[in-house]
N, C-alpha and C. Protein backbone atom coordinates (compact mmCIF):
# COMPACT_ATOMS: atom_id res chain seq x y z
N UNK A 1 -25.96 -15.77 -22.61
CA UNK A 1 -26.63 -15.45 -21.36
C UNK A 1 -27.49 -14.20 -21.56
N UNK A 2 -28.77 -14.19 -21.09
CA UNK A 2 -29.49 -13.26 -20.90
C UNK A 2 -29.32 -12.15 -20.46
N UNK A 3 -29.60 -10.65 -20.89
CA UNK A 3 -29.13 -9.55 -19.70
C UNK A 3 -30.23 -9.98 -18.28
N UNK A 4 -29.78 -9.61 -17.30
CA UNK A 4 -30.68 -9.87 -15.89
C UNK A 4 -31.50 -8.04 -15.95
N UNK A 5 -32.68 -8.32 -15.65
CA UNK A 5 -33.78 -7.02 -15.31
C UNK A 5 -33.48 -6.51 -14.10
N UNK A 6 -33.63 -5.14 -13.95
CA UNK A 6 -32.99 -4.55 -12.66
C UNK A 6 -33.76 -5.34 -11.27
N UNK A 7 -34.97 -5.81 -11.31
CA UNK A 7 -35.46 -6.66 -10.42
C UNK A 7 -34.61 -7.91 -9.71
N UNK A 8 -34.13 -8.21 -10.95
CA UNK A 8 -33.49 -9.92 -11.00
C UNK A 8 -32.11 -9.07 -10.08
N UNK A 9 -31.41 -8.07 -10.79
CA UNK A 9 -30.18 -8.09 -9.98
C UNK A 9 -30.26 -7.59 -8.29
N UNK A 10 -31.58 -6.68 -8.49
CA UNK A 10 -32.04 -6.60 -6.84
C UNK A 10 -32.24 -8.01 -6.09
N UNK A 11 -32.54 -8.73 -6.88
CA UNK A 11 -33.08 -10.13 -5.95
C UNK A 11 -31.56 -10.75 -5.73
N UNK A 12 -30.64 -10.65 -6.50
CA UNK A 12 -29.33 -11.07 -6.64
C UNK A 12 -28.65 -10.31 -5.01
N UNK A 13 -28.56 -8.85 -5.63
CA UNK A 13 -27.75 -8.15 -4.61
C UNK A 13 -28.16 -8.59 -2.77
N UNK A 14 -29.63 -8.96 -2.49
CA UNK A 14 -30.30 -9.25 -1.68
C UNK A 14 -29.53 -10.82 -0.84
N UNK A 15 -29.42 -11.53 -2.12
CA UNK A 15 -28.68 -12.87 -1.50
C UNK A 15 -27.38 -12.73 -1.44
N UNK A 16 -26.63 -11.73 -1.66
CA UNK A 16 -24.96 -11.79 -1.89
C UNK A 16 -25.12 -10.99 -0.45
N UNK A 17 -25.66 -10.45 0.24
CA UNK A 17 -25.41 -9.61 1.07
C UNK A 17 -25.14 -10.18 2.08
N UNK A 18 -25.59 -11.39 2.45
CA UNK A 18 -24.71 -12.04 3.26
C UNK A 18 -23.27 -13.16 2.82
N UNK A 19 -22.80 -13.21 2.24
CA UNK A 19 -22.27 -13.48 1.16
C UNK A 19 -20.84 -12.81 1.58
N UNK A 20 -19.33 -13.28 2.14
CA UNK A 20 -18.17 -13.40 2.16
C UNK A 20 -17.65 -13.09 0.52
N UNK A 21 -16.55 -12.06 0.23
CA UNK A 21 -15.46 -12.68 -0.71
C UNK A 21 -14.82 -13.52 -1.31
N UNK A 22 -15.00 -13.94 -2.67
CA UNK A 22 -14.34 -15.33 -2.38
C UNK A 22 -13.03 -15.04 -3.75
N UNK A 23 -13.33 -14.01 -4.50
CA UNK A 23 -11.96 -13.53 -5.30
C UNK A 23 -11.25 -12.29 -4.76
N UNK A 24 -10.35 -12.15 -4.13
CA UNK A 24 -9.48 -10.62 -4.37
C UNK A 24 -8.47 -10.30 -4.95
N UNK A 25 -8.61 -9.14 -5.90
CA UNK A 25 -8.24 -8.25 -6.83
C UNK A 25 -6.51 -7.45 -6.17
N UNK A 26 -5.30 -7.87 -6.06
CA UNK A 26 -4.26 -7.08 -5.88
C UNK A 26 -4.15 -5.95 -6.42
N UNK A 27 -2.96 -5.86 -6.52
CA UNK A 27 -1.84 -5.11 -7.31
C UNK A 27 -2.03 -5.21 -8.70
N UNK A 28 -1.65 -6.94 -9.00
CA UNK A 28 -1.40 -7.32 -10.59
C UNK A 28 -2.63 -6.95 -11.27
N UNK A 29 -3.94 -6.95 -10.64
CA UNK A 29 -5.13 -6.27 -11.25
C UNK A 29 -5.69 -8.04 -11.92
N UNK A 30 -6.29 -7.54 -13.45
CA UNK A 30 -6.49 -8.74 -13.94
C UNK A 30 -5.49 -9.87 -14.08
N UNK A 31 -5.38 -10.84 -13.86
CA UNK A 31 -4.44 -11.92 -14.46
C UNK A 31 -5.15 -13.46 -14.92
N UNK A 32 -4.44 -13.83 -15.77
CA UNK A 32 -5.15 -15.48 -15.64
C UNK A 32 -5.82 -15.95 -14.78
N UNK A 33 -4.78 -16.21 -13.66
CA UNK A 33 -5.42 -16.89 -12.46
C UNK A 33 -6.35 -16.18 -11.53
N UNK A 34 -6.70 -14.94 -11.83
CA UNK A 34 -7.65 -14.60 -11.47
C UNK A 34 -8.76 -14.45 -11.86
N UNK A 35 -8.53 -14.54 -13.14
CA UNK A 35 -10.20 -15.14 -14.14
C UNK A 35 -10.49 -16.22 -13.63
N UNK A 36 -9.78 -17.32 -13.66
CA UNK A 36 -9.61 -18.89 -13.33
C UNK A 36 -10.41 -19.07 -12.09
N UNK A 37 -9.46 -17.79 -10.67
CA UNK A 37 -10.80 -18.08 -9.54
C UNK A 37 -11.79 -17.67 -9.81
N UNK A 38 -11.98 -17.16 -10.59
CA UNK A 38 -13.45 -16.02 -11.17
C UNK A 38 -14.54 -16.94 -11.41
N UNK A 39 -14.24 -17.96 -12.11
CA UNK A 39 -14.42 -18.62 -13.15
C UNK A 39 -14.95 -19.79 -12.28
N UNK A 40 -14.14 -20.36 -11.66
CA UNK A 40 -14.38 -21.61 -10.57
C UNK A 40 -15.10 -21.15 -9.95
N UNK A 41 -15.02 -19.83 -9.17
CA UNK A 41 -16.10 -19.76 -7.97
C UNK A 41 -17.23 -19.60 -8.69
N UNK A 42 -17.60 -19.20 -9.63
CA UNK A 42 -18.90 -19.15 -10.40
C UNK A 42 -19.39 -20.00 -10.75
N UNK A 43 -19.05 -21.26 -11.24
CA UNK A 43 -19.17 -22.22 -11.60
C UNK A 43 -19.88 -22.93 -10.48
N UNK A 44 -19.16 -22.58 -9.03
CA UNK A 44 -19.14 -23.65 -8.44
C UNK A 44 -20.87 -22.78 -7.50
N UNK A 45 -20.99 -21.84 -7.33
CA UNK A 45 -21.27 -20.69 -6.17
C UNK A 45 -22.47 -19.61 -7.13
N UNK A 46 -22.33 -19.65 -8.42
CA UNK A 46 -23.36 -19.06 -9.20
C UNK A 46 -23.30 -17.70 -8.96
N UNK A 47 -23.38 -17.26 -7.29
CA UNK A 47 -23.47 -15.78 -7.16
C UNK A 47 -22.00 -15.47 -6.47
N UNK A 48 -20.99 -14.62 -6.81
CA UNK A 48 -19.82 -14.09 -5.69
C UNK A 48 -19.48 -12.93 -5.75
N UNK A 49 -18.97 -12.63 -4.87
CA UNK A 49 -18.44 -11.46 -4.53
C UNK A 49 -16.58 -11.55 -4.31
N UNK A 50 -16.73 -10.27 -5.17
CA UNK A 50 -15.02 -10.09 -5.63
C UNK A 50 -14.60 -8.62 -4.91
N UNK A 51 -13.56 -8.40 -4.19
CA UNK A 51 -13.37 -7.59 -3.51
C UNK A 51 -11.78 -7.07 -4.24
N UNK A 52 -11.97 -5.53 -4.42
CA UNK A 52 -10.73 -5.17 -4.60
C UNK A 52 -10.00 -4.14 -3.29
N UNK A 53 -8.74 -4.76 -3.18
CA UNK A 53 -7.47 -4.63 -2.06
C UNK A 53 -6.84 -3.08 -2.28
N UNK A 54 -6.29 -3.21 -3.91
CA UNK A 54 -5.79 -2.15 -3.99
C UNK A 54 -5.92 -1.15 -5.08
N UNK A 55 -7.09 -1.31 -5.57
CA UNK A 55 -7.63 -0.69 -6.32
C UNK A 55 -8.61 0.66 -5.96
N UNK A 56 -8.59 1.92 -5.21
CA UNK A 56 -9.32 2.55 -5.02
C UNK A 56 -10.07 3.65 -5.94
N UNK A 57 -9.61 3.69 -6.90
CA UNK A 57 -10.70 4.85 -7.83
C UNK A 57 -11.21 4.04 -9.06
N UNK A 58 -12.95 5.01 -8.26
CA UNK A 58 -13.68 4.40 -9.08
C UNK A 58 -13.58 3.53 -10.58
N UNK A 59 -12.87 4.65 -11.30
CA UNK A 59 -12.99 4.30 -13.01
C UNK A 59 -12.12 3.07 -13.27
N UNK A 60 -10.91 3.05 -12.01
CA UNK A 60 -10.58 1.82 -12.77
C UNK A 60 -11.07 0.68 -12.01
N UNK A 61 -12.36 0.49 -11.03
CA UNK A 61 -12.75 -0.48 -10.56
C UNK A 61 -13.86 -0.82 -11.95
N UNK A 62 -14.67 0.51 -12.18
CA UNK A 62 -15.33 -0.24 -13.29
C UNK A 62 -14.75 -0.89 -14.83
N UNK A 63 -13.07 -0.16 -15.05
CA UNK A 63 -12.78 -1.14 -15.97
C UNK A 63 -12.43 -2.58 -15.73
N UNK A 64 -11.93 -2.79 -14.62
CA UNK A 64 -11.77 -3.95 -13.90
C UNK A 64 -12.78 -5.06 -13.93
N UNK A 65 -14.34 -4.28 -13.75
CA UNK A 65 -15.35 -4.95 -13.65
C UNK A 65 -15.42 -5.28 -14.59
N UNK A 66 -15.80 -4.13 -15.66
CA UNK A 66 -16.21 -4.41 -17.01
C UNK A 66 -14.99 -5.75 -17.90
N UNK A 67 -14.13 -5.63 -17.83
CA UNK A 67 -13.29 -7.08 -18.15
C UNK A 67 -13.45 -7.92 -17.63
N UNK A 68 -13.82 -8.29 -16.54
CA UNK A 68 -14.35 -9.34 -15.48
C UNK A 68 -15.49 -9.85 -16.27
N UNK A 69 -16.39 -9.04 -16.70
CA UNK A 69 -17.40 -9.82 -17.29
C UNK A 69 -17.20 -10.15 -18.60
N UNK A 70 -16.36 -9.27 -19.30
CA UNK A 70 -16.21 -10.07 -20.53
C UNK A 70 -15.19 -11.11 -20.57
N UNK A 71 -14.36 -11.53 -19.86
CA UNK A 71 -13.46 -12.73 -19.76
C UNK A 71 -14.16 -13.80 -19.31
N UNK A 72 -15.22 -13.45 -18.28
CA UNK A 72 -15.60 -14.53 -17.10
C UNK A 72 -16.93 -15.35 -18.10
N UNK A 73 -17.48 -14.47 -18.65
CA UNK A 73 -18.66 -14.40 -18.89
C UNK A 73 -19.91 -14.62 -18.22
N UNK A 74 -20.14 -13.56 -17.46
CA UNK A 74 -20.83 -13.15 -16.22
C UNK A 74 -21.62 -11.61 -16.28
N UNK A 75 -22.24 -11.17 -15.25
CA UNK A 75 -22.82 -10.38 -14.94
C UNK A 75 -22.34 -9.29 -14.22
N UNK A 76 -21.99 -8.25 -13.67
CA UNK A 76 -22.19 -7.48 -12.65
C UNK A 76 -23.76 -7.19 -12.37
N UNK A 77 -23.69 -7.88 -11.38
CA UNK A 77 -25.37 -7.32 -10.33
C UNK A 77 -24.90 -6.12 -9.11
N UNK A 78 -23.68 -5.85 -8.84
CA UNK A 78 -23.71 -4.18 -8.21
C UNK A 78 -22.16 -4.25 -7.71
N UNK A 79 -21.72 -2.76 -7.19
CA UNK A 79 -20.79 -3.14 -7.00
C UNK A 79 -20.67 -1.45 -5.80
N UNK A 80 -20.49 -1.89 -4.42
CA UNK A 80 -20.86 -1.00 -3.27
C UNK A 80 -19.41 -0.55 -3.02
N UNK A 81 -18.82 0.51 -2.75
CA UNK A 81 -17.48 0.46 -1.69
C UNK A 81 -16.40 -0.12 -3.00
N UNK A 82 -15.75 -1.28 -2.43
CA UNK A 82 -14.32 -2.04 -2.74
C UNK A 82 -15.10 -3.35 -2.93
N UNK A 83 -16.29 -3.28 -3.05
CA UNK A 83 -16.77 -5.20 -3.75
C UNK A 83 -17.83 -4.39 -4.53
N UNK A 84 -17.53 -6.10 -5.26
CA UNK A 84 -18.22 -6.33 -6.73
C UNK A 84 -19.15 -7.42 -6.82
N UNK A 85 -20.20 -7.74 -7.44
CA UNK A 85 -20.97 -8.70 -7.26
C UNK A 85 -21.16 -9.54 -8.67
N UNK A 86 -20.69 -10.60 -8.92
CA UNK A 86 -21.38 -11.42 -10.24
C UNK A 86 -22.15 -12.19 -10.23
N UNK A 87 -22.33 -12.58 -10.94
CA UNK A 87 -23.43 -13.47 -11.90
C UNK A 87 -23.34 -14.31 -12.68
N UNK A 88 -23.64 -15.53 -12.44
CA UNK A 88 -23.60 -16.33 -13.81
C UNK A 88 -24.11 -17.32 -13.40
N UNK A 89 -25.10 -17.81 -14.49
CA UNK A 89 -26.54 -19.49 -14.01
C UNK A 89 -25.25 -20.31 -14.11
N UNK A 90 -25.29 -21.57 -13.77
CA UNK A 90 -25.02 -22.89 -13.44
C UNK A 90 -25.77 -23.60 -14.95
N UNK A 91 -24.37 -24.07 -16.07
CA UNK A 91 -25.14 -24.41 -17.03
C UNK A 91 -25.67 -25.82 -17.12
N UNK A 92 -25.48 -26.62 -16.17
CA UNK A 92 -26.34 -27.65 -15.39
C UNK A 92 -27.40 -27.22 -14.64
N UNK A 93 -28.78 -27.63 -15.29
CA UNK A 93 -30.16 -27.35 -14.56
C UNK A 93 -30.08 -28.00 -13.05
N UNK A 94 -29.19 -29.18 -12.88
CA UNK A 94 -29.58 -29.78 -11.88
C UNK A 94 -28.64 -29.39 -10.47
N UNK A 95 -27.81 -28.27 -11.24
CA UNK A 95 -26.47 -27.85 -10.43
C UNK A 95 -26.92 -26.67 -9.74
N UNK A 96 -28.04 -25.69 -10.14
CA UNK A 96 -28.54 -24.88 -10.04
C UNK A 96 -28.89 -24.54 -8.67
N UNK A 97 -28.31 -23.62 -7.77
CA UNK A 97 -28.57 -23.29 -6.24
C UNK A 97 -29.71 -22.23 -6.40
N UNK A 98 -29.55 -20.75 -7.24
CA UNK A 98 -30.24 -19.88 -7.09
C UNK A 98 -31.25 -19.82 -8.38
N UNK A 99 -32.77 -19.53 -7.69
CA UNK A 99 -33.95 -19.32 -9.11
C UNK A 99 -34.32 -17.91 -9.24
N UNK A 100 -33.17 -17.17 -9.81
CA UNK A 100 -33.94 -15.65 -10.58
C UNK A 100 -35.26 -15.60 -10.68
N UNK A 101 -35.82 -14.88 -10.14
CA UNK A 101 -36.95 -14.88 -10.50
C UNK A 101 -37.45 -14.37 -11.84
N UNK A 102 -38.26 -14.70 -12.52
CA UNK A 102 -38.61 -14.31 -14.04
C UNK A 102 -39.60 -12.83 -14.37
N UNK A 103 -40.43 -12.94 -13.26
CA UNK A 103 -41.34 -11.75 -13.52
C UNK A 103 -41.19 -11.01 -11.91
N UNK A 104 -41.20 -9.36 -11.87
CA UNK A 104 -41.59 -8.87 -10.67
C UNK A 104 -42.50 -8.83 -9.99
N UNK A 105 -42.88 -9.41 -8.68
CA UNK A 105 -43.87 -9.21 -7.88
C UNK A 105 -44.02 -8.65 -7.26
N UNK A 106 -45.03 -7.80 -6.83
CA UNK A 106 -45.64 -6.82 -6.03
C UNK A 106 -45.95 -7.46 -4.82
N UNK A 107 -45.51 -7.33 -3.80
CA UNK A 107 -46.21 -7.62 -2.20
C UNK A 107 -47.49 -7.69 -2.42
N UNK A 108 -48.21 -8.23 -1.66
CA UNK A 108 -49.98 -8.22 -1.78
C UNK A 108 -50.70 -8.60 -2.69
N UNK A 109 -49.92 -8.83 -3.77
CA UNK A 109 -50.39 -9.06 -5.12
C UNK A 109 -50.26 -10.43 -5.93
N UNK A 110 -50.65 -11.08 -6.12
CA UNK A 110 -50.58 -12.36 -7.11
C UNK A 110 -50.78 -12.22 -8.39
């Protein structure tokens, strides 16, 4: 997978914002089955948002994250408060909900 350009994850963060939770993060922290929903909802949803419960300082939300993406194999596109936002294309072209955009556009501009 490609890294995403800070554009692409702005265009990302933009559509997650309305966008519900659909993994949360306990106690147990990482586990199988929480890659697994990680994993499914991505699969299924391309963009989600993962919310952690009981995790409040920072450093270990970003190690949290940062394993999230290397297990899931995904993205972080931002992560505000107690949620997290991923990433990952749909490796079916035809499964595909969201189109990253490829180049940045300027308002007014073509």
């Amino acid at each position: 997978m490609e890294k995403l350009k800070g554009f692409q994850k702005q265009y990302l963060r933009g559509i997650a914002h309305e966008l519900k939770p659909y993994v949360f993060i306990g106690q147990k922290g990482i586990t199988a089955s929480l890659i697994k929903s990680v994993d499914e909802a991505l699969d299924k949803h391309e963009l989600i948002k993962v919310r952690f419960i009981d995790f409040k300082e920072k450093d270990m939300k970003k190690e949290i994250t940062a394993e999230i993406e290397k297990l899931a194999v995904c993205e972080l596109v931002g992560a505000i408060g107690h949620v997290a936002i991923f990433y990952r294309q749909q490796k079916d072209p035809g499964k595909r909900v969201i189109r990253v955009p490829d180049e940045k556009r300027i308002q007014g501009f073509k």
